[in-house]
PDB file of N, CA and C in Angstrom:
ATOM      1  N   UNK A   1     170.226 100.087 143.558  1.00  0.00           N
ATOM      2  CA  UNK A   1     169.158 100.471 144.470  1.00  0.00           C
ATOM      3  C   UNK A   1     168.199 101.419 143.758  1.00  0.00           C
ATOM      4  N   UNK A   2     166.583 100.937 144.027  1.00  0.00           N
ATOM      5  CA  UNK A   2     165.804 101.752 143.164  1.00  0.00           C
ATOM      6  C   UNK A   2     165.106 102.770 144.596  1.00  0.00           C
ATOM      7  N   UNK A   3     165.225 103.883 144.205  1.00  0.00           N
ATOM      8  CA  UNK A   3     164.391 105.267 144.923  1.00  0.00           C
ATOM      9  C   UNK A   3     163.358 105.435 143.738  1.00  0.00           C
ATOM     10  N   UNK A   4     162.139 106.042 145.162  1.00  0.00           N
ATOM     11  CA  UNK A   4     161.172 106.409 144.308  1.00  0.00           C
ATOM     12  C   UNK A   4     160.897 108.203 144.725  1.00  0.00           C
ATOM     13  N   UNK A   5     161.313 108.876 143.793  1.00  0.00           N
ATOM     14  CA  UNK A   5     161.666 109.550 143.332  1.00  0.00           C
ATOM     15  C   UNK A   5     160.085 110.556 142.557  1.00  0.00           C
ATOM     16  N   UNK A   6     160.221 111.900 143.296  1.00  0.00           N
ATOM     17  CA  UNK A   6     158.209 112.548 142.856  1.00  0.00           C
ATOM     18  C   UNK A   6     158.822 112.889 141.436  1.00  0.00           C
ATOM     19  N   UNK A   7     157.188 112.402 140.894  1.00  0.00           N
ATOM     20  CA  UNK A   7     157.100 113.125 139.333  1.00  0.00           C
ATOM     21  C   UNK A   7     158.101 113.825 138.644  1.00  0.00           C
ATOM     22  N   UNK A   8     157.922 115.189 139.271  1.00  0.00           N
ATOM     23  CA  UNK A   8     158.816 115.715 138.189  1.00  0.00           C
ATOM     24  C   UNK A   8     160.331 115.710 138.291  1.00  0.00           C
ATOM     25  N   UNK A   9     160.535 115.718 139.204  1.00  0.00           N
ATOM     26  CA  UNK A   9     162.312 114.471 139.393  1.00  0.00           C
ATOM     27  C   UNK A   9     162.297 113.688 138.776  1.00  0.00           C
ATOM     28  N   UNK A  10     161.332 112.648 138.784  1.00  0.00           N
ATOM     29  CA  UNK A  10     162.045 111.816 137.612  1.00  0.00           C
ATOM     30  C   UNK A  10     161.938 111.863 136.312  1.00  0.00           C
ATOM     31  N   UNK A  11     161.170 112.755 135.898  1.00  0.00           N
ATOM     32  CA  UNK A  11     160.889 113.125 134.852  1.00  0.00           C
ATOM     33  C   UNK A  11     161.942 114.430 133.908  1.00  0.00           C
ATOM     34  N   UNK A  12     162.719 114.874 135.729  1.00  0.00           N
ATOM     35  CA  UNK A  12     164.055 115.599 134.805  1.00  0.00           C
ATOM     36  C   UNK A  12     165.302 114.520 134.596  1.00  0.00           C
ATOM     37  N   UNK A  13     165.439 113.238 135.421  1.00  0.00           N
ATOM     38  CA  UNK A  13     166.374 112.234 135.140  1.00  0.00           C
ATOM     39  C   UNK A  13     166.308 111.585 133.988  1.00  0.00           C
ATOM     40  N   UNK A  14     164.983 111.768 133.637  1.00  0.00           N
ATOM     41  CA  UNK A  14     164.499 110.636 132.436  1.00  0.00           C
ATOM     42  C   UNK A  14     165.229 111.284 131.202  1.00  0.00           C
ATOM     43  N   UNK A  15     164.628 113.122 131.299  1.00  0.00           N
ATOM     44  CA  UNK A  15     164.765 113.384 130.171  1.00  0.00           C
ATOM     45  C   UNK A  15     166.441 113.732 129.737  1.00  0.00           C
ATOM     46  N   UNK A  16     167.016 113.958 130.862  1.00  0.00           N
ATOM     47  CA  UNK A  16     168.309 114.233 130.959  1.00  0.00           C
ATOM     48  C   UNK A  16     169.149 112.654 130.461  1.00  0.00           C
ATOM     49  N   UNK A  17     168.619 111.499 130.852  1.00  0.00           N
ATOM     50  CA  UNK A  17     168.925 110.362 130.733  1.00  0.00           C
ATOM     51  C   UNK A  17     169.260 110.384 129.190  1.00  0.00           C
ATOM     52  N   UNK A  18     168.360 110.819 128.506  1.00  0.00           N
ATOM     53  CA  UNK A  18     168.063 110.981 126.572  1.00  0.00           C
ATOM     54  C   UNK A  18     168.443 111.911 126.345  1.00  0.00           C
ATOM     55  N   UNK A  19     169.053 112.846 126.886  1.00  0.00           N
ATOM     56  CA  UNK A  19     169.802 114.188 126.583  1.00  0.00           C
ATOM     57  C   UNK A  19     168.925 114.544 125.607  1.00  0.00           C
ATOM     58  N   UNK A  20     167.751 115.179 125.848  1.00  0.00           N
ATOM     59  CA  UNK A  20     166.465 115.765 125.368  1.00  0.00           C
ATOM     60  C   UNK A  20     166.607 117.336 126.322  1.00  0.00           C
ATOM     61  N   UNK A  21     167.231 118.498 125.822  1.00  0.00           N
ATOM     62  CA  UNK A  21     167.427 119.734 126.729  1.00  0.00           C
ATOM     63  C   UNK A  21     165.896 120.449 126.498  1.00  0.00           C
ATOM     64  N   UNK A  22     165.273 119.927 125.764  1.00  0.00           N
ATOM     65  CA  UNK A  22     163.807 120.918 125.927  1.00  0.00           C
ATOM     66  C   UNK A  22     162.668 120.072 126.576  1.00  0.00           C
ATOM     67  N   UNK A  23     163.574 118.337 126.485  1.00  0.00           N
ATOM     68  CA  UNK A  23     162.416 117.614 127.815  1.00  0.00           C
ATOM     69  C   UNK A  23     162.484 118.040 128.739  1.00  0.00           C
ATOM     70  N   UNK A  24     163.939 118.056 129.274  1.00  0.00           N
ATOM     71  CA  UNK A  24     164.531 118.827 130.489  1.00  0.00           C
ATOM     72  C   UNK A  24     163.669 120.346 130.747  1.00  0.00           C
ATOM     73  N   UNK A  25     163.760 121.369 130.010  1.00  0.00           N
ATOM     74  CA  UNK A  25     163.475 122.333 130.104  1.00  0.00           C
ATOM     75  C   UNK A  25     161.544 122.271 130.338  1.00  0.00           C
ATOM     76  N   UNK A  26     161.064 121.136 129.802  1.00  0.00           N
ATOM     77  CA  UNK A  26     159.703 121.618 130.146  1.00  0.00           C
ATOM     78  C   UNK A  26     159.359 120.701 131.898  1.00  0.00           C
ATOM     79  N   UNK A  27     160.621 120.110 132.521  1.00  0.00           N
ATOM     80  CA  UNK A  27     160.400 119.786 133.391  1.00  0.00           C
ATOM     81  C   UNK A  27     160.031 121.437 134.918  1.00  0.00           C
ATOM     82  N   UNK A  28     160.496 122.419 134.194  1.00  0.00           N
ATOM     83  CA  UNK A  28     160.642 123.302 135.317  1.00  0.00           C
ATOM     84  C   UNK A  28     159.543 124.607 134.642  1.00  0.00           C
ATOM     85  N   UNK A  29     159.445 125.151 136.126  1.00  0.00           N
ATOM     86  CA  UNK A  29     158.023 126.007 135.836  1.00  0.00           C
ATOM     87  C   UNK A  29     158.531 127.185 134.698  1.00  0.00           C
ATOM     88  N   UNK A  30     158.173 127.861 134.171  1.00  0.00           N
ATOM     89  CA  UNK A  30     158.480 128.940 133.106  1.00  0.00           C
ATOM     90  C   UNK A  30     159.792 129.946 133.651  1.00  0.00           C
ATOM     91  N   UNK A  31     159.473 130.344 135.139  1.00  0.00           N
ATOM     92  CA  UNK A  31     160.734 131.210 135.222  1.00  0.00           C
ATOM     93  C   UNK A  31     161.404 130.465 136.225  1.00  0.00           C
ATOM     94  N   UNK A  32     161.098 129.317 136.545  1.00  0.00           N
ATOM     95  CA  UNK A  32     162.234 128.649 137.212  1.00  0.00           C
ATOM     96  C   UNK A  32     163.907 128.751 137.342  1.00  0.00           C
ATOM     97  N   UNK A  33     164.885 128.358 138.149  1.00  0.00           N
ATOM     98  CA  UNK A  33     166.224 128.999 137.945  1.00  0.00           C
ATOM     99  C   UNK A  33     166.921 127.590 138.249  1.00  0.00           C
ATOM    100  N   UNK A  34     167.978 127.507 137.651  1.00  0.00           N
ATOM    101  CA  UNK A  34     169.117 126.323 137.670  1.00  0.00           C
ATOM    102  C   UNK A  34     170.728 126.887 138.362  1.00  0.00           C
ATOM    103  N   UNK A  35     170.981 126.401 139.454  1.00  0.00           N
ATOM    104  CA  UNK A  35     172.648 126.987 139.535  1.00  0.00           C
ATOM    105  C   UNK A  35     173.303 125.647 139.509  1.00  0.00           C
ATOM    106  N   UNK A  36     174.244 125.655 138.846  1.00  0.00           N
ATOM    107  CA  UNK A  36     175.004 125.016 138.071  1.00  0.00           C
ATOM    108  C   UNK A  36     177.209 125.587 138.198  1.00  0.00           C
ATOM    109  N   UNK A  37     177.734 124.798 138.737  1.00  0.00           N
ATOM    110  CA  UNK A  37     178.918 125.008 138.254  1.00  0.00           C
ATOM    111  C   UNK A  37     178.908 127.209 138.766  1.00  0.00           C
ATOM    112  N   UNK A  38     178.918 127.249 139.710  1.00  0.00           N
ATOM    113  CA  UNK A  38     178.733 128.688 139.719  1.00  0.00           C
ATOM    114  C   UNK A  38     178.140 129.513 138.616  1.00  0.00           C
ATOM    115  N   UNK A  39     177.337 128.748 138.032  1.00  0.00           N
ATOM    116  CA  UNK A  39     176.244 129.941 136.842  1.00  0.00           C
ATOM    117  C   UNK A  39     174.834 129.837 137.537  1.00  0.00           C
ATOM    118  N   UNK A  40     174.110 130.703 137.473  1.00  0.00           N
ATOM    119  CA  UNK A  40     172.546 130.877 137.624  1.00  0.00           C
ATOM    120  C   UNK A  40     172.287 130.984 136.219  1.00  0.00           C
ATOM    121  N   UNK A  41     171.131 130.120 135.571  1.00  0.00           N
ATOM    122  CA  UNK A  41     170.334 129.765 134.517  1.00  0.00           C
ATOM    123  C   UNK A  41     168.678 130.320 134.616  1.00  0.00           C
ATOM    124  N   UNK A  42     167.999 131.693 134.216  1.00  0.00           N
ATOM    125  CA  UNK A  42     166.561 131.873 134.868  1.00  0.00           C
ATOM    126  C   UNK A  42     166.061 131.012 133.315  1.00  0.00           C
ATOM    127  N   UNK A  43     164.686 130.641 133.481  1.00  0.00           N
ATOM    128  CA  UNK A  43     163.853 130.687 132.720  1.00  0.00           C
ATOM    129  C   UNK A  43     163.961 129.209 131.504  1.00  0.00           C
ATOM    130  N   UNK A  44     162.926 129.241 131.120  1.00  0.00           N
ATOM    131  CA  UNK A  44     162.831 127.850 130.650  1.00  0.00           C
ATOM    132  C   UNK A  44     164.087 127.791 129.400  1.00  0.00           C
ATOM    133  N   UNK A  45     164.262 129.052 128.259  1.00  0.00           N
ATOM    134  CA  UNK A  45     165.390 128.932 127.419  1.00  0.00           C
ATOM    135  C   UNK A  45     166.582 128.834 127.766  1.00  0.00           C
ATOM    136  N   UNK A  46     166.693 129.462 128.954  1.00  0.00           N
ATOM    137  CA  UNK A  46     168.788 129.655 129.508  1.00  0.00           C
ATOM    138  C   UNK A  46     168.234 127.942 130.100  1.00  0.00           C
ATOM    139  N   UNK A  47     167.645 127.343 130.601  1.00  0.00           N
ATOM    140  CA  UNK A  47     167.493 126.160 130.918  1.00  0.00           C
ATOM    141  C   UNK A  47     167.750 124.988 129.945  1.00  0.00           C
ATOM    142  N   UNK A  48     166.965 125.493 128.836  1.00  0.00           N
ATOM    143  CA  UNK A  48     167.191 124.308 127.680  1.00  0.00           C
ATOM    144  C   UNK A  48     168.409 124.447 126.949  1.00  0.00           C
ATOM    145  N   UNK A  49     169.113 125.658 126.870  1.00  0.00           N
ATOM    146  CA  UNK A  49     170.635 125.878 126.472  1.00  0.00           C
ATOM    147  C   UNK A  49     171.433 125.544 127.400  1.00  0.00           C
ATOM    148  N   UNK A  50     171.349 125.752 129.166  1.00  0.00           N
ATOM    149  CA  UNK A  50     172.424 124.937 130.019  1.00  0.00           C
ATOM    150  C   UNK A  50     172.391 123.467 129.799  1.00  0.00           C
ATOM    151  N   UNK A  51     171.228 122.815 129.679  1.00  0.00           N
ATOM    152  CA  UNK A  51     171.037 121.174 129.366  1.00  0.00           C
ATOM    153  C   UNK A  51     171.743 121.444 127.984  1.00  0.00           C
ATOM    154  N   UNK A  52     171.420 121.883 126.900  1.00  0.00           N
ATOM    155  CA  UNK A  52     171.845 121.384 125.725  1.00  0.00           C
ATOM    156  C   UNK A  52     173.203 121.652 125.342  1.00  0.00           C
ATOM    157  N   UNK A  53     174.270 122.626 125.885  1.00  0.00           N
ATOM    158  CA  UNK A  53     175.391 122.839 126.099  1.00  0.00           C
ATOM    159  C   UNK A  53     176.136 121.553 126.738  1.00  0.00           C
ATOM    160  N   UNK A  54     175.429 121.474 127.614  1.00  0.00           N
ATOM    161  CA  UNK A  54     176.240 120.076 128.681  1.00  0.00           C
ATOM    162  C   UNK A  54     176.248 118.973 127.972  1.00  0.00           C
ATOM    163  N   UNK A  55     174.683 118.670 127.304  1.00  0.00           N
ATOM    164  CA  UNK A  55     174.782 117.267 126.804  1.00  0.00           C
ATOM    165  C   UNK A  55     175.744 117.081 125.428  1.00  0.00           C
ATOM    166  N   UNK A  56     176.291 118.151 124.513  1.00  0.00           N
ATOM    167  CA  UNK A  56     176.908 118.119 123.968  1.00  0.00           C
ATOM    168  C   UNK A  56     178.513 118.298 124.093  1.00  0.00           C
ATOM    169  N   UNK A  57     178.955 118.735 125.168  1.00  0.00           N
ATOM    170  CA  UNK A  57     180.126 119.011 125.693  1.00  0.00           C
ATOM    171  C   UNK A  57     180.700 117.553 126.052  1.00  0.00           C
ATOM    172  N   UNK A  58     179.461 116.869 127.197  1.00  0.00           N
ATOM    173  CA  UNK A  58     180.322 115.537 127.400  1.00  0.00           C
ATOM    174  C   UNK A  58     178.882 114.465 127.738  1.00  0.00           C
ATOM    175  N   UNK A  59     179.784 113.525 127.686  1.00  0.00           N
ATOM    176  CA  UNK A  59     179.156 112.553 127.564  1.00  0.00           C
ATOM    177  C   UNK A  59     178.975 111.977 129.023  1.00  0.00           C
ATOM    178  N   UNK A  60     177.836 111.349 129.547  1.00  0.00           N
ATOM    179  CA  UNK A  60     178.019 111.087 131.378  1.00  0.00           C
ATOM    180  C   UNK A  60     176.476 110.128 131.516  1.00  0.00           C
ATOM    181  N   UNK A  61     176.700 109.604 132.924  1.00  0.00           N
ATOM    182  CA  UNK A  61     175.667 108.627 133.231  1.00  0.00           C
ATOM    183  C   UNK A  61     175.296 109.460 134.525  1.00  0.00           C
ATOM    184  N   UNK A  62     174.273 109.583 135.186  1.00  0.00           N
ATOM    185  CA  UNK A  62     173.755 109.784 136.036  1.00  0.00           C
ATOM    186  C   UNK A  62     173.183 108.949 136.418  1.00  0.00           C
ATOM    187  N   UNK A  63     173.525 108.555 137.943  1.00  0.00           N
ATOM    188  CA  UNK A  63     172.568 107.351 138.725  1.00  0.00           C
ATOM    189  C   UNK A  63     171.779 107.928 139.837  1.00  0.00           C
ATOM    190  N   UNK A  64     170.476 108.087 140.222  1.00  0.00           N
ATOM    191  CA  UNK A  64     170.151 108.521 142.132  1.00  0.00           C
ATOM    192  C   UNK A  64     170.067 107.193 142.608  1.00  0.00           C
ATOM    193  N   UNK A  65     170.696 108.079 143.555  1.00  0.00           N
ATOM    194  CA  UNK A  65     170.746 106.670 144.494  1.00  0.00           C
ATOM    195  C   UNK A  65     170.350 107.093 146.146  1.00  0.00           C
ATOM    196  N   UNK A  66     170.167 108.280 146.356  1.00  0.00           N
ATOM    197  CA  UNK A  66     169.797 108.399 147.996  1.00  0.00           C
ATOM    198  C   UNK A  66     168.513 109.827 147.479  1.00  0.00           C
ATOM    199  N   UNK A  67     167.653 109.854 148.215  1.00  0.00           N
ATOM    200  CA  UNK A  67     166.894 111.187 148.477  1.00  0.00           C
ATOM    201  C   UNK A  67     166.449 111.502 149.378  1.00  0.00           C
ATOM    202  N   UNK A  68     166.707 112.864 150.139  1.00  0.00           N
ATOM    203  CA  UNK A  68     165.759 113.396 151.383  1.00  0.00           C
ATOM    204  C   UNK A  68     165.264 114.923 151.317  1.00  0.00           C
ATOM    205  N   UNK A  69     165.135 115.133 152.297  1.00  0.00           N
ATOM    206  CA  UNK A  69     164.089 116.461 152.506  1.00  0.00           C
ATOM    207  C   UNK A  69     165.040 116.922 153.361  1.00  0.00           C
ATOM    208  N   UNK A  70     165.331 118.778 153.155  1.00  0.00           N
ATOM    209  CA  UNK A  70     166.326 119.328 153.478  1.00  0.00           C
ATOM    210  C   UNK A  70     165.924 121.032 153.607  1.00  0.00           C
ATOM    211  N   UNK A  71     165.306 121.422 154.467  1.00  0.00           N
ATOM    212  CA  UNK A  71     165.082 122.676 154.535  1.00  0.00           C
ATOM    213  C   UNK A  71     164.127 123.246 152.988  1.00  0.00           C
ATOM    214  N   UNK A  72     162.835 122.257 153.427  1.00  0.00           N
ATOM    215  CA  UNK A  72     161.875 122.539 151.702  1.00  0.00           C
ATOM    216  C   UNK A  72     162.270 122.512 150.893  1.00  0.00           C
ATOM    217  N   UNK A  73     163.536 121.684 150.813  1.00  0.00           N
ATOM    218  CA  UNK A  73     164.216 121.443 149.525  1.00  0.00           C
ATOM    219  C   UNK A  73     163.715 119.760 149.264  1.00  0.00           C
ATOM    220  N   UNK A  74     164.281 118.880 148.277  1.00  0.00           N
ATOM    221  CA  UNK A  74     164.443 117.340 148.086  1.00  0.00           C
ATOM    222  C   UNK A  74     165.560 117.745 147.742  1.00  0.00           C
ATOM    223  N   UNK A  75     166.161 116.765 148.174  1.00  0.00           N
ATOM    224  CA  UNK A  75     167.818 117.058 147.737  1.00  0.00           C
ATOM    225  C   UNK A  75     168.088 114.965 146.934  1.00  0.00           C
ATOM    226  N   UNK A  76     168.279 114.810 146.276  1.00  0.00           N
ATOM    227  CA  UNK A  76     168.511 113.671 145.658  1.00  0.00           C
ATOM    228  C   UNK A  76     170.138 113.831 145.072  1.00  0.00           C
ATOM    229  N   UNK A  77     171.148 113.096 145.953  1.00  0.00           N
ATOM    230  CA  UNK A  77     172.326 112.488 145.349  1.00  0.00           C
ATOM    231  C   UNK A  77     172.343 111.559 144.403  1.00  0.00           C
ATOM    232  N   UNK A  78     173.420 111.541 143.871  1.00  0.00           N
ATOM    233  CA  UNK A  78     173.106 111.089 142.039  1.00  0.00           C
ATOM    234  C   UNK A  78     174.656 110.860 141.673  1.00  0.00           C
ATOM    235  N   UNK A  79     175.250 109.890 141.542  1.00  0.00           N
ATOM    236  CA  UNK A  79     176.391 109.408 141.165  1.00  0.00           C
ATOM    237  C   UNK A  79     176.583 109.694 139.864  1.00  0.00           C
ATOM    238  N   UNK A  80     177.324 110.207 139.041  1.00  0.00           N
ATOM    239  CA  UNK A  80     177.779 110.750 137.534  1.00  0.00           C
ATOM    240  C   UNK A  80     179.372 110.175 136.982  1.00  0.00           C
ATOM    241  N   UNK A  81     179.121 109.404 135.919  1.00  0.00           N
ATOM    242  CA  UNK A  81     180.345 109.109 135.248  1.00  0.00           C
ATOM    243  C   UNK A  81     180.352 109.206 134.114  1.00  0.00           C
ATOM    244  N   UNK A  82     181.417 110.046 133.348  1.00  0.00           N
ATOM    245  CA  UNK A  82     181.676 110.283 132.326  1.00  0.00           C
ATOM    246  C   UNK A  82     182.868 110.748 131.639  1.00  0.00           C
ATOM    247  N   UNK A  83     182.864 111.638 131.061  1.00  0.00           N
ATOM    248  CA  UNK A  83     184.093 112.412 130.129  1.00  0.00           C
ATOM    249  C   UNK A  83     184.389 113.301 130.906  1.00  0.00           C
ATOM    250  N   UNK A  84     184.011 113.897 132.118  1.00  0.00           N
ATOM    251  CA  UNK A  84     184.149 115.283 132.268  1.00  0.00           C
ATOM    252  C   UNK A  84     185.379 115.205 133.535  1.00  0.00           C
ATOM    253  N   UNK A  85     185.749 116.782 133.374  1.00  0.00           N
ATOM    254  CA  UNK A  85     186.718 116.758 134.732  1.00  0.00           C
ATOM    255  C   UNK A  85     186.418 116.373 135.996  1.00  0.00           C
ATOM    256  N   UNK A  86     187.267 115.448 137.007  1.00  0.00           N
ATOM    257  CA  UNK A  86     186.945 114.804 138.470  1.00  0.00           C
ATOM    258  C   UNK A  86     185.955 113.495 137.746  1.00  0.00           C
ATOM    259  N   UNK A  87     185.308 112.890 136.774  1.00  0.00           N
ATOM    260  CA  UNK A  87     185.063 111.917 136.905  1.00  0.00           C
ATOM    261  C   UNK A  87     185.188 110.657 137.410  1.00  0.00           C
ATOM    262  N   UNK A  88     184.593 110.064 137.994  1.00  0.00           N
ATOM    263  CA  UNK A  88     183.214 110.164 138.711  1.00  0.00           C
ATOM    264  C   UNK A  88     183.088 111.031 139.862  1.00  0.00           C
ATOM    265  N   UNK A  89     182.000 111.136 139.903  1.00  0.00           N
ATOM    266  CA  UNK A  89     181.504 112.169 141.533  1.00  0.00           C
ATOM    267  C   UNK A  89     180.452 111.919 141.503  1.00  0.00           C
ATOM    268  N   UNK A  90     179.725 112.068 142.823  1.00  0.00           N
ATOM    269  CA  UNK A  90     178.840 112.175 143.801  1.00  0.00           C
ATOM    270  C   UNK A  90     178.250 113.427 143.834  1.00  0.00           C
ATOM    271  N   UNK A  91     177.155 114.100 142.837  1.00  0.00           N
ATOM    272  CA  UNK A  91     176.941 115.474 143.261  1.00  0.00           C
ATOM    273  C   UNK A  91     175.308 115.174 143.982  1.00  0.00           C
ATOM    274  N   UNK A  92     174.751 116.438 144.519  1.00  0.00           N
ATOM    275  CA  UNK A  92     173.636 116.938 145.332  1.00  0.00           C
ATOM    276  C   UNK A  92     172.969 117.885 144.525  1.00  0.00           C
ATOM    277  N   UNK A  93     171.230 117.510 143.913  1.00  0.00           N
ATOM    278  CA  UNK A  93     170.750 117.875 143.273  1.00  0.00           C
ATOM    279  C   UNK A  93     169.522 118.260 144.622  1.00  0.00           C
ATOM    280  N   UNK A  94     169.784 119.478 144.641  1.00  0.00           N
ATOM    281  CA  UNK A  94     168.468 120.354 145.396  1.00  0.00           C
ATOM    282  C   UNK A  94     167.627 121.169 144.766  1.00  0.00           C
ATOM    283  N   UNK A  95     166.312 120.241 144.634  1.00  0.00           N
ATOM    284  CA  UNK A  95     165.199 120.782 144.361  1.00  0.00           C
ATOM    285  C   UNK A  95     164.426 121.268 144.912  1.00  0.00           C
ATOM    286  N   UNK A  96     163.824 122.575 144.316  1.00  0.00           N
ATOM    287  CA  UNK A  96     162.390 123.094 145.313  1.00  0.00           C
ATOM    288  C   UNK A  96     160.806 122.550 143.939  1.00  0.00           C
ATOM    289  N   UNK A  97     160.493 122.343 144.024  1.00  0.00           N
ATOM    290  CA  UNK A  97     158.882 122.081 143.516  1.00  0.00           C
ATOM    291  C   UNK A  97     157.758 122.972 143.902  1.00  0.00           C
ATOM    292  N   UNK A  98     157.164 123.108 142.417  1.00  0.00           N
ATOM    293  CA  UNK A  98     156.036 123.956 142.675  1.00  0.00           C
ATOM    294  C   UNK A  98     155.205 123.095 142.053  1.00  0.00           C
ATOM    295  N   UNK A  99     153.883 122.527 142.663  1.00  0.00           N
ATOM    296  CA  UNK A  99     152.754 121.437 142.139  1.00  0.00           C
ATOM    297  C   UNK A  99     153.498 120.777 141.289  1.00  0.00           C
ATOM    298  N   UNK A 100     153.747 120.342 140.214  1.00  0.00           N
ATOM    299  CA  UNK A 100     154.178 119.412 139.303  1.00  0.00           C
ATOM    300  C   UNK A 100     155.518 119.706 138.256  1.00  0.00           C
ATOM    301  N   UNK A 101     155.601 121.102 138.961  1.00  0.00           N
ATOM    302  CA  UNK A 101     157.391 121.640 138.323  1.00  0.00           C
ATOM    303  C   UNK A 101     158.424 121.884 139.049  1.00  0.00           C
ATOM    304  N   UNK A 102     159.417 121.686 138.488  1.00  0.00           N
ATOM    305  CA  UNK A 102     160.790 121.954 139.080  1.00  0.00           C
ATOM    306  C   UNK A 102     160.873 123.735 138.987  1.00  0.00           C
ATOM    307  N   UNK A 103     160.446 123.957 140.505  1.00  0.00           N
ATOM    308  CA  UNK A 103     160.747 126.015 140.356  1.00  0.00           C
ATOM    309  C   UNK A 103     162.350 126.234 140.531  1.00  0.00           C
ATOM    310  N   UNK A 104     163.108 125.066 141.285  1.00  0.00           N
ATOM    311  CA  UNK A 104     164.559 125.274 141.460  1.00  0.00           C
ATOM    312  C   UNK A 104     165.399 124.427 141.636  1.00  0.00           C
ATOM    313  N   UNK A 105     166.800 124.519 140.331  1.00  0.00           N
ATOM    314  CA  UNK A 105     167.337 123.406 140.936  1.00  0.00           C
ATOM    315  C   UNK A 105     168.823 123.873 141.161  1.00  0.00           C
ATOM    316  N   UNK A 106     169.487 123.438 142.308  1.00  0.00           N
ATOM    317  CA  UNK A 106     171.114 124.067 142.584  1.00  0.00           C
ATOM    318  C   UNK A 106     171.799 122.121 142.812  1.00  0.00           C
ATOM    319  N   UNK A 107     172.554 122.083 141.981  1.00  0.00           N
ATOM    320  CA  UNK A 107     173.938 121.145 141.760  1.00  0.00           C
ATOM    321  C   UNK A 107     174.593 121.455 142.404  1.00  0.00           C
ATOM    322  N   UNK A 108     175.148 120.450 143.398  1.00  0.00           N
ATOM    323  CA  UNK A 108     176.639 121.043 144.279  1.00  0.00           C
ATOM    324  C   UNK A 108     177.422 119.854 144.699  1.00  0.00           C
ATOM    325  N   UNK A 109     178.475 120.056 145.078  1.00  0.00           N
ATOM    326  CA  UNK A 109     179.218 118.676 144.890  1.00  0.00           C
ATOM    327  C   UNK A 109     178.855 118.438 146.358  1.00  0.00           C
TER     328      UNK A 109
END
C-alpha cells in the first residue's frame, strides 16, 4: 500500500532508506529534537550521530504504511524488519513540521 506522505517525511524515509545520517539530519530544522528509545537527540549533529549510530549498529527495512493527524502531530506507522531486538515491529513515528522541516520527531512503539 502506497501513502502519500508531505515532503519532508518522505524525504526523512528516503534518506533513512540509504542510511545517509546527514540526509537524515538535513531533513529537520537546525535545533529540532528526536526521542528515540528513551533518549532525546537536540540539534541537527546529535541527529546525524543518532541516525548514524543506528544505521551502523543494525541493519532494518522500514515500510509506512498508515498516516494521520494526531493532536498537531502526523503520526505515520511504519513496519521495521531487521537485526534488531523484538524484530519485526510496528512503531509510531510522530512528527511535528515547521514549513518544510522536521522540528520533531518521537518513535514509540
Amino acid at each position: 500500500m502506497s501513502i502519500n506522505l508531505p515532503h519532508a517525511i518522505a524525504e526523512y524515509f528516503s534518506a533513512d532508506k540509504k542510511a545517509n545520517p546527514t540526509a537524515v539530519s538535513e531533513c529537520f530544522t537546525l535545533d529540532a529534537t528526536v526521542v528515540d528509545e528513551g533518549n532525546t537527540y537536540t540539534g541537527r549533529d546529535a541527529i546525524r550521530q543518532w541516525m548514524a549510530n543506528a544505521s551502523t549498529q543494525y541493519t532494518y527495512k522500514v515500510e509506512p504504511f498508515n498516516i494521520s493527524e494526531e493532536g498537531g502531530r502526523t503520526v505515520v506507522t511504519s513496519h521495521l524488519v531487521g537485526n534488531f531486538p523484538g524484530s519485526p515491529v510496528d512503531l509510531r513515528y510522530l512528527f511535528v513540521l515547521e514549513g518544510d522541516k522536521i522540528a520533531k520527531l518521537e518513535i514509540v512503539p
